[in-house]
N, C-alpha and C. Protein backbone atom coordinates (compact mmCIF):
# COMPACT_ATOMS: atom_id res chain seq x y z
N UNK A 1 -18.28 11.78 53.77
CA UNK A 1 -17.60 12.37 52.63
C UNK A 1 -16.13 11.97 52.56
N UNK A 2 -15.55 11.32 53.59
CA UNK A 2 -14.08 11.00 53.46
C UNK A 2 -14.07 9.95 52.88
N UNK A 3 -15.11 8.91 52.46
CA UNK A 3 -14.94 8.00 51.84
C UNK A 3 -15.13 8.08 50.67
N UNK A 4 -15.55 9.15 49.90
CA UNK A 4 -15.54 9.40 48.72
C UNK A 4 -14.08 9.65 47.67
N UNK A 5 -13.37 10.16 48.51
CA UNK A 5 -11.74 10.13 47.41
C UNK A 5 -11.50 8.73 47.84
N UNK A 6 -11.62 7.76 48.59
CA UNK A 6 -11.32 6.34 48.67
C UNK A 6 -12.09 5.44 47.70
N UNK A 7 -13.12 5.67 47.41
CA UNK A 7 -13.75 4.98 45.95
C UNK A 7 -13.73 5.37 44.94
N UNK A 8 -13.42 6.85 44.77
CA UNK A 8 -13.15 7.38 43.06
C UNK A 8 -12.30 6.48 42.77
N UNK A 9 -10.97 6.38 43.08
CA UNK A 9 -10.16 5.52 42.27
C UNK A 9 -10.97 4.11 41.37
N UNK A 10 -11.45 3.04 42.80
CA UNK A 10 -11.63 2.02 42.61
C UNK A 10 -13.05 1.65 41.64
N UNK A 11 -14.10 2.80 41.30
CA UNK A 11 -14.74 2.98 40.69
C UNK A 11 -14.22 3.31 38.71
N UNK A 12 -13.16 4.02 39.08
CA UNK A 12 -12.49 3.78 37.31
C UNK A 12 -11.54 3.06 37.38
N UNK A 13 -10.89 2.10 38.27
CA UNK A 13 -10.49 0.72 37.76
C UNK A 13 -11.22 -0.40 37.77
N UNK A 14 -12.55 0.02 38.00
CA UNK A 14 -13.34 -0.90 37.60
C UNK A 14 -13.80 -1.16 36.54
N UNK A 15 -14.86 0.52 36.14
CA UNK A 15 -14.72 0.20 34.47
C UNK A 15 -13.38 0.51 33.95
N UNK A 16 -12.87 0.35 33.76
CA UNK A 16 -11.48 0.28 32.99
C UNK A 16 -11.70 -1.50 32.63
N UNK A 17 -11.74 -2.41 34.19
CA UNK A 17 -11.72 -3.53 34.06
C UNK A 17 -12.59 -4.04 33.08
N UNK A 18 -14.22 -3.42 33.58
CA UNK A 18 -14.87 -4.02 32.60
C UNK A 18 -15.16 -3.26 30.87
N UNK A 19 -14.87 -2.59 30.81
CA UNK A 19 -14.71 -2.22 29.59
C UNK A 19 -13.58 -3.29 28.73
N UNK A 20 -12.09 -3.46 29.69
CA UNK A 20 -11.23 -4.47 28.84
C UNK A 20 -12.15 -6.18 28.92
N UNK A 21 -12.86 -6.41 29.85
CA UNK A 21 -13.15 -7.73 30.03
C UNK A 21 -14.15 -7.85 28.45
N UNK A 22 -15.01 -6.68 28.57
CA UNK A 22 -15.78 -6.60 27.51
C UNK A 22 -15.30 -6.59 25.76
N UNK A 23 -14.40 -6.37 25.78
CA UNK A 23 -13.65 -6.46 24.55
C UNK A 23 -12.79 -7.61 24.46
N UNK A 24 -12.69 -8.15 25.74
CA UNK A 24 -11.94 -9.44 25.46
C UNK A 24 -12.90 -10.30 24.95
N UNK A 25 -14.05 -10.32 25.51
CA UNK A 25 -15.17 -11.89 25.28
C UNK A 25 -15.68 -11.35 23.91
N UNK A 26 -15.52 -10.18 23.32
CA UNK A 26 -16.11 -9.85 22.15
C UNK A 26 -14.97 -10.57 21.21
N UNK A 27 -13.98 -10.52 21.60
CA UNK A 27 -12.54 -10.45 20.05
C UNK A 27 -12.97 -12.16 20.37
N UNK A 28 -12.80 -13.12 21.74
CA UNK A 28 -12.55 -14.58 21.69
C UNK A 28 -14.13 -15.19 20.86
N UNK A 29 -15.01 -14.52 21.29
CA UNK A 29 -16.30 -15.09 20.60
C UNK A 29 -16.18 -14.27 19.13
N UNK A 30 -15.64 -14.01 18.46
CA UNK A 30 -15.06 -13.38 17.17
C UNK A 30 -13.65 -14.41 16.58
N UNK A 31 -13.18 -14.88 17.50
CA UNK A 31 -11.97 -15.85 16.80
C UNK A 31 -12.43 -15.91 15.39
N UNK A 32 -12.78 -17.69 15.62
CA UNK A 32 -13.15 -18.24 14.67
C UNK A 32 -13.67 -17.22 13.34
N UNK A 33 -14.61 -16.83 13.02
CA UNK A 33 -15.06 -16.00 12.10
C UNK A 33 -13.67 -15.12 11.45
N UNK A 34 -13.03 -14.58 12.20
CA UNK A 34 -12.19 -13.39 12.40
C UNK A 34 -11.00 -14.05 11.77
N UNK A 35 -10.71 -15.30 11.97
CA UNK A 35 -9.86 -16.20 11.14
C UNK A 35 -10.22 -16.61 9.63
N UNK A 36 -11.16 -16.65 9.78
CA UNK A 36 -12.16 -17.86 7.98
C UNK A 36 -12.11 -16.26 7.40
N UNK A 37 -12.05 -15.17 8.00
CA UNK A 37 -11.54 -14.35 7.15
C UNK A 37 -10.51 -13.18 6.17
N UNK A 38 -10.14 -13.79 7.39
CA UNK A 38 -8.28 -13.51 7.37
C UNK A 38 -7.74 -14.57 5.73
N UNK A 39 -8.34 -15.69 5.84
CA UNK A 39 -7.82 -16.88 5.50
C UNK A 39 -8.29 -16.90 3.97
N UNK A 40 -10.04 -16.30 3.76
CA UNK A 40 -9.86 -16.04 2.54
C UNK A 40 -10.28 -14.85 2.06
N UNK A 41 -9.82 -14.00 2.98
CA UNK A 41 -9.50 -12.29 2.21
C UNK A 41 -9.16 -12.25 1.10
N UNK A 42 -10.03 -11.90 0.55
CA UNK A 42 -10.12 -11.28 -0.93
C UNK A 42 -10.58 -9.99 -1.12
N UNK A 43 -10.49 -8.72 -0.28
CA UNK A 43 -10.56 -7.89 -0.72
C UNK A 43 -9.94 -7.11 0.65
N UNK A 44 -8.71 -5.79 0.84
CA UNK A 44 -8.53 -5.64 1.88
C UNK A 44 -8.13 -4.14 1.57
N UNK A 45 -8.29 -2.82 2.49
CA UNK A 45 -8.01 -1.62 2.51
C UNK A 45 -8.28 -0.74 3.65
N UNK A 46 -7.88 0.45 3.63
CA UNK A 46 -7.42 1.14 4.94
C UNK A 46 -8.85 2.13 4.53
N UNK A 47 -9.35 2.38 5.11
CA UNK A 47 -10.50 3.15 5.49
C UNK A 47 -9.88 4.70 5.85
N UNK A 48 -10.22 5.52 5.04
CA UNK A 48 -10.23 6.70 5.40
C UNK A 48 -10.64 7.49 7.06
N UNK A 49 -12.00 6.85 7.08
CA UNK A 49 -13.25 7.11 8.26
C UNK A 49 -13.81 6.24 8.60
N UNK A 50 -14.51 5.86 10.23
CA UNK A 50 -15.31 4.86 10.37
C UNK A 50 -16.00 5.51 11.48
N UNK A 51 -17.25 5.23 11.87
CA UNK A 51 -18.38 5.67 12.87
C UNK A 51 -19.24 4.47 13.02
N UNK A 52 -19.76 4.68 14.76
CA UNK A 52 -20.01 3.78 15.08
C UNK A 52 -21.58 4.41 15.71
N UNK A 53 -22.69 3.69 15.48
CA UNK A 53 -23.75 4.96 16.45
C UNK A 53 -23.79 4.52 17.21
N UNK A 54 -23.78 5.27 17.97
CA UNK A 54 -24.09 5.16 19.69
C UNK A 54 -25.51 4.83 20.15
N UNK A 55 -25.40 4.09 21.19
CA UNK A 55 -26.58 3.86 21.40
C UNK A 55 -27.25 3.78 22.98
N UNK A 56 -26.31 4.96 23.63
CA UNK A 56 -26.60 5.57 24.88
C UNK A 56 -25.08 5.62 25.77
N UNK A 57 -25.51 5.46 27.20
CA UNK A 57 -24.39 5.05 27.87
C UNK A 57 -23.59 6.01 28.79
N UNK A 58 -22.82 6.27 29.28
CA UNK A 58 -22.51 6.95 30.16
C UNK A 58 -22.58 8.61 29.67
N UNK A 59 -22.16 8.41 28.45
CA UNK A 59 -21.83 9.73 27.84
C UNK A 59 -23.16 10.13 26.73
N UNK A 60 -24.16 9.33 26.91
CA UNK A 60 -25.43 10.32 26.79
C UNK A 60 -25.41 9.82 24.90
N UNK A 61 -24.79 8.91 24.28
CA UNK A 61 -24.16 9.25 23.08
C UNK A 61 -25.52 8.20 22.30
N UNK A 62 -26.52 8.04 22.49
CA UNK A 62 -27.68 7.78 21.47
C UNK A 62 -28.24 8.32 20.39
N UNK A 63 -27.94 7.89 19.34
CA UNK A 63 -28.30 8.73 18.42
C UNK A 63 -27.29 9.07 17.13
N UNK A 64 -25.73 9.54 18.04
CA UNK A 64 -24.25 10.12 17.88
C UNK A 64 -24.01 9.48 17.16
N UNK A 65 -23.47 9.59 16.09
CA UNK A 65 -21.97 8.88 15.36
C UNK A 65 -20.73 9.46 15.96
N UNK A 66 -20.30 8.13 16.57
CA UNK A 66 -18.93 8.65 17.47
C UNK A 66 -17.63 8.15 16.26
N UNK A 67 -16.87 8.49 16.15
CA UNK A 67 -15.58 8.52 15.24
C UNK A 67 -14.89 7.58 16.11
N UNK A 68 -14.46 6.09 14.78
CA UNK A 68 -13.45 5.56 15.64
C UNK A 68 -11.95 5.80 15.28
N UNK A 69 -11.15 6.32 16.00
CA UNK A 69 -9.92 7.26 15.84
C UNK A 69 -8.97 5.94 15.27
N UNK A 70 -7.90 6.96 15.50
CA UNK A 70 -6.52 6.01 14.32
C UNK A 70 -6.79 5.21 13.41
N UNK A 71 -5.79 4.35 12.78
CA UNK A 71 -6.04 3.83 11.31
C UNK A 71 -7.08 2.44 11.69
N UNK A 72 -7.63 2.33 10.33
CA UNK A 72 -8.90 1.71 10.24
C UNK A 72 -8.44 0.71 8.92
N UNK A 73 -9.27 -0.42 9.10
CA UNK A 73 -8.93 -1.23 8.18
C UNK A 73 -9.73 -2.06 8.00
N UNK A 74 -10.34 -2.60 6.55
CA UNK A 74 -11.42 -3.51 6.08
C UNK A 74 -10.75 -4.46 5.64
N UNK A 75 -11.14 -5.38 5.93
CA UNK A 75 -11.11 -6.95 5.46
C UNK A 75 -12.48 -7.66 4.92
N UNK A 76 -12.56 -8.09 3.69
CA UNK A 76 -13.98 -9.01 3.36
C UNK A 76 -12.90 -10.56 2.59
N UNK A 77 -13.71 -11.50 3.28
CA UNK A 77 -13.38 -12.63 2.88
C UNK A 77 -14.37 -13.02 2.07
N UNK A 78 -14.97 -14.14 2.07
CA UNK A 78 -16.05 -14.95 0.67
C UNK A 78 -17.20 -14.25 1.29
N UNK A 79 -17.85 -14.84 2.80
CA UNK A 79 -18.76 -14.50 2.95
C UNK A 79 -18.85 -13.82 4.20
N UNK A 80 -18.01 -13.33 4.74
CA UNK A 80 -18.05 -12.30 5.83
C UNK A 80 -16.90 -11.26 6.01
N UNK A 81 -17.67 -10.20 6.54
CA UNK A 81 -16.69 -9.13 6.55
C UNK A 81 -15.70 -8.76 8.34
N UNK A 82 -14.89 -7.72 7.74
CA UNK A 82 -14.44 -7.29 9.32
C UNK A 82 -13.80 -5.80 9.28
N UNK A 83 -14.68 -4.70 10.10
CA UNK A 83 -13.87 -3.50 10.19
C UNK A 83 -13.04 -3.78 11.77
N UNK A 84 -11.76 -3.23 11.23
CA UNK A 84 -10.77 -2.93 12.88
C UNK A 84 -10.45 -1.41 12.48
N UNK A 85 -10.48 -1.61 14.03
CA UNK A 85 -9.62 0.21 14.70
C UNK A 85 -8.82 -0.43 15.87
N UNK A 86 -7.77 -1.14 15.35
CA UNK A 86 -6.30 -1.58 16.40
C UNK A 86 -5.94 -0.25 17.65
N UNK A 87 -6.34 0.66 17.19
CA UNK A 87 -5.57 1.61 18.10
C UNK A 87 -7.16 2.07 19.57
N UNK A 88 -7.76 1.81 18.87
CA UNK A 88 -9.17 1.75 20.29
C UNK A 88 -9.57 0.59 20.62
N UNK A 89 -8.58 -0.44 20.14
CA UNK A 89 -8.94 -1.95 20.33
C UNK A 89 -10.48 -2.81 20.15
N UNK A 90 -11.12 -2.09 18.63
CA UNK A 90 -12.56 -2.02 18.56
C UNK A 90 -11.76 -2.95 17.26
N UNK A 91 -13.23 -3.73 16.99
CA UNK A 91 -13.11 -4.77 16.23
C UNK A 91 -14.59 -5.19 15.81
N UNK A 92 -15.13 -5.37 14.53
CA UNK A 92 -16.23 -5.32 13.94
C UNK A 92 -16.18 -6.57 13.04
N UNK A 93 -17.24 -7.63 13.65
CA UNK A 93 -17.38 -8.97 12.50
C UNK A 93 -18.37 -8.90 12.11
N UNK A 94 -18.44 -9.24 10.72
CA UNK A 94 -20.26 -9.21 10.59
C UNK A 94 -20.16 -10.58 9.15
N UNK A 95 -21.04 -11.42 9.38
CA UNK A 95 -21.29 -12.06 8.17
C UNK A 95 -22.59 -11.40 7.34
N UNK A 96 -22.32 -11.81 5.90
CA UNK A 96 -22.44 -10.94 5.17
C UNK A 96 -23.99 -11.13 4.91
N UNK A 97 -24.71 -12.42 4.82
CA UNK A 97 -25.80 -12.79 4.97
C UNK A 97 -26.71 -11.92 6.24
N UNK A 98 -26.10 -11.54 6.71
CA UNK A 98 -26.92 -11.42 8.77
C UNK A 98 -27.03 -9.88 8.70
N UNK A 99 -26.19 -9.23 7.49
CA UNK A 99 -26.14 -7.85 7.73
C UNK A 99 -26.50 -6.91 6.32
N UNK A 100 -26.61 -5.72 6.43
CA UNK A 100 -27.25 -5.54 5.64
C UNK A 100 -26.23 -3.13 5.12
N UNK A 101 -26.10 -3.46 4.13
CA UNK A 101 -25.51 -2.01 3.53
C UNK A 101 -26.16 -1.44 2.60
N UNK A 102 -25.90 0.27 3.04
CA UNK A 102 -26.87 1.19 2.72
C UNK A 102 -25.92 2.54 2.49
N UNK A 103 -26.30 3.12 0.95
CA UNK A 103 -24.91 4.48 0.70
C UNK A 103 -25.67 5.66 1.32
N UNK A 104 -25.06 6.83 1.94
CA UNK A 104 -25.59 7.93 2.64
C UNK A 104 -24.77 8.56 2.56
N UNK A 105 -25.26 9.93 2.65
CA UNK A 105 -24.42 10.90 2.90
C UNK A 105 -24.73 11.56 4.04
N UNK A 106 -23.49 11.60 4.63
CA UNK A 106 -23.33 12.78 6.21
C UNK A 106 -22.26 13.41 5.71
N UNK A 107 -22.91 14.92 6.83
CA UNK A 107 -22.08 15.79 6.35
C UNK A 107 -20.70 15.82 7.20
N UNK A 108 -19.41 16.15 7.07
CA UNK A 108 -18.34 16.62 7.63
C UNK A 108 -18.06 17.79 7.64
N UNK A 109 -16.72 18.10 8.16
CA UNK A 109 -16.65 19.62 8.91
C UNK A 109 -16.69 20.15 7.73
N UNK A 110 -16.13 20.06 6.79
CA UNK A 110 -15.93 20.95 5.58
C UNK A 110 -16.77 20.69 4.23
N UNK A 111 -17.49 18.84 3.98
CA UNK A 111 -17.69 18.80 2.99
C UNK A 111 -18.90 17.73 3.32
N UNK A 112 -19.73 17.34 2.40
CA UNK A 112 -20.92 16.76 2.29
C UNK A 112 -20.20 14.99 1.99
N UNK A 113 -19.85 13.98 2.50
CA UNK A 113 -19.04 12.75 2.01
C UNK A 113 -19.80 11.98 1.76
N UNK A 114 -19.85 11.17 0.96
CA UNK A 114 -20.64 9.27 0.76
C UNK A 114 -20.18 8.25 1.59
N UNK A 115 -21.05 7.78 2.27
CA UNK A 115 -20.76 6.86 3.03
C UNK A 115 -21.70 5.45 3.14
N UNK A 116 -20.83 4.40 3.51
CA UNK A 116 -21.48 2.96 3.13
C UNK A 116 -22.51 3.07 5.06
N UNK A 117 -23.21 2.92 5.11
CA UNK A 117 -23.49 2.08 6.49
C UNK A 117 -23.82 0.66 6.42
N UNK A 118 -23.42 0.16 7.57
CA UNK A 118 -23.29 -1.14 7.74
C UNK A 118 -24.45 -1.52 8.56
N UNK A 119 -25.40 -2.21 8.80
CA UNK A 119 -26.10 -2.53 9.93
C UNK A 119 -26.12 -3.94 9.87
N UNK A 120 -25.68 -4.81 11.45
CA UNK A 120 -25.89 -6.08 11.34
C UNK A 120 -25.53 -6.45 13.06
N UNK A 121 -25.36 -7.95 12.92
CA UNK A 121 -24.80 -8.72 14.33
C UNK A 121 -23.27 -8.00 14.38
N UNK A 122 -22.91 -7.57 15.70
CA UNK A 122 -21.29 -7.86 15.80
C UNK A 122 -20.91 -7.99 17.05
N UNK A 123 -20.09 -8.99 17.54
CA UNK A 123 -20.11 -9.55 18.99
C UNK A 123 -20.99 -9.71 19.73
N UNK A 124 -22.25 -10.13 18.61
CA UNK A 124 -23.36 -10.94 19.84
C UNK A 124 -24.65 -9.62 19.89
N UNK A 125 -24.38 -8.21 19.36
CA UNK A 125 -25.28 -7.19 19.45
C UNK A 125 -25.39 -6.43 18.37
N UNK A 126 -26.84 -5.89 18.07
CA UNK A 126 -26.92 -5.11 16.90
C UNK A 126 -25.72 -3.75 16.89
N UNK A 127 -25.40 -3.69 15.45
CA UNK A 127 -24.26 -2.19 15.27
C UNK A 127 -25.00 -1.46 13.84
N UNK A 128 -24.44 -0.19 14.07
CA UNK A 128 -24.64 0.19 12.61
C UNK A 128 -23.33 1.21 12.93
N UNK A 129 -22.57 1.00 11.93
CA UNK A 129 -21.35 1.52 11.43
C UNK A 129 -20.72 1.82 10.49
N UNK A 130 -20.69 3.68 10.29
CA UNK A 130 -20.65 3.95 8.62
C UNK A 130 -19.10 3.66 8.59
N UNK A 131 -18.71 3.64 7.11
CA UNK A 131 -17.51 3.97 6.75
C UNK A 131 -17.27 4.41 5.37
N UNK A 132 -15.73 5.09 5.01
CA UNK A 132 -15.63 5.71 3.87
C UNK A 132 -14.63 5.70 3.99
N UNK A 133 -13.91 6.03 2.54
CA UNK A 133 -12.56 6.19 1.94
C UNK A 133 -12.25 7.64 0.98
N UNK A 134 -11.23 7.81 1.05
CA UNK A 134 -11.25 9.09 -0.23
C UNK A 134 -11.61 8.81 -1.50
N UNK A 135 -11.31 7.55 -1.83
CA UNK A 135 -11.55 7.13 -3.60
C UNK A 135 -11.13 5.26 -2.85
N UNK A 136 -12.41 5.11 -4.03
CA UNK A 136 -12.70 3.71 -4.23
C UNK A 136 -13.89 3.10 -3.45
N UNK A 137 -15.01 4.29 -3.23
CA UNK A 137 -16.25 3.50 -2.35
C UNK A 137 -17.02 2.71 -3.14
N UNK A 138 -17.13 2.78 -4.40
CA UNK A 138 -17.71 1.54 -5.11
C UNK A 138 -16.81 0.47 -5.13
N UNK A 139 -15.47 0.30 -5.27
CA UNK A 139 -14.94 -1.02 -4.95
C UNK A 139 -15.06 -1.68 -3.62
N UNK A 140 -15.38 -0.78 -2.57
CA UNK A 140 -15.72 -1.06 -1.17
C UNK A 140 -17.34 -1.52 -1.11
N UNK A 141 -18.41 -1.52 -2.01
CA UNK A 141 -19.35 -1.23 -1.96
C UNK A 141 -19.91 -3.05 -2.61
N UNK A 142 -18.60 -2.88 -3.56
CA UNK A 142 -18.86 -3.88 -4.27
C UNK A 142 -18.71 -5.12 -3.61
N UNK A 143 -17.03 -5.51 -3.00
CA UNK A 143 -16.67 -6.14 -2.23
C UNK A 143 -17.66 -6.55 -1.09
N UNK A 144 -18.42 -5.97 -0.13
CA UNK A 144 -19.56 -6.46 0.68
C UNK A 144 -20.89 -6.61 0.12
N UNK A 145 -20.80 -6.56 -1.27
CA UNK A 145 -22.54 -6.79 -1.76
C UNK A 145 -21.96 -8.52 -1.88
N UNK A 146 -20.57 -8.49 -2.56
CA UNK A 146 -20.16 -10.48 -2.89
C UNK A 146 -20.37 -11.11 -1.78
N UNK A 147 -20.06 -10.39 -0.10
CA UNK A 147 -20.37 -11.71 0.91
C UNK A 147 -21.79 -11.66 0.83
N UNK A 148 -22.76 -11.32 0.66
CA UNK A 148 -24.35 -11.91 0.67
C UNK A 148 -24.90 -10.44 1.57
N UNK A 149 -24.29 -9.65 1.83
CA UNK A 149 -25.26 -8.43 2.50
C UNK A 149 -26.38 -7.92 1.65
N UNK A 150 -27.18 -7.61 2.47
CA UNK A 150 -28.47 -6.94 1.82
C UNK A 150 -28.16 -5.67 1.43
N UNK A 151 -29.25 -5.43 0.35
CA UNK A 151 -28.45 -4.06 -0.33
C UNK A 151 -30.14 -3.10 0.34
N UNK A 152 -29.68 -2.37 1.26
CA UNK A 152 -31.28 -1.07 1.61
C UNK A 152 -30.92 -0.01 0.78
């Protein structure tokens, strides 16, 4: 048992490590794409809300729509899109062909909201990730039907 306060540490700087290693090989195998749409962004706005479902993991979270915190931001270029959350260092590519959007409603603490979900490739693994705004989800709606997403 004395060796147990000697590996707690080195056990959460580990995942720490791999959690950052894991977001690194996600953003570098995202370059390219992540650029061609930077480059011809044509449609760009701050996201009210974004959720990501979970799909197990330490914290049991399968199933969950986990909230990705601080400001959020959409980018759609010609034919691919990109949600970021800079402040959890999460980053979402999806071309628009490969993925596919669907309007829903979930409820929130206070009110019943519309929301787009996203389902497609992003860094190499399936995601589905809602998002919403206060006003303007049909211009958001619209904007990812032009890169080639499937409409469910």
């Amino acid at each position: 048992m004395k060796l147990l306060p000697v590996l707690v540490p080195f056990v959460i700087i580990g995942l720490i490590y791999l959690t950052m290693r894991r977001q690194r090989l996600e953003r570098a195998r995202n370059a390219p794409l992540r650029g061609e749409i930077v480059a011809q962004a044509c449609f760009e706005t701050i996201l009210y809300r974004a959720s990501i479902l979970g799909t197990g993991g330490f914290g049991g979270t399968r199933g969950w729509w986990l909230p990705l915190r601080g400001p959020k931001r959409l980018i759609v270029g010609a034919d691919a899109f990109m949600v970021s959350a800079p402040q959890t260092l999460r980053e979402f590519v999806f071309r628009g062909r490969e993925s596919s959007i669907a309007l829903s409603q979930m409820p929130s603490r206070l009110v019943a909201r519309d929301w787009i979900v996203i389902t497609g490739q992003s860094g190499g693994r399936q995601v589905q990730l809602a998002i919403t705004k206060k006003e303007g989800l049909p211009d958001i709606w619209q904007a990812l039907a032009r890169t080639g997403a499937a409409l469910a």
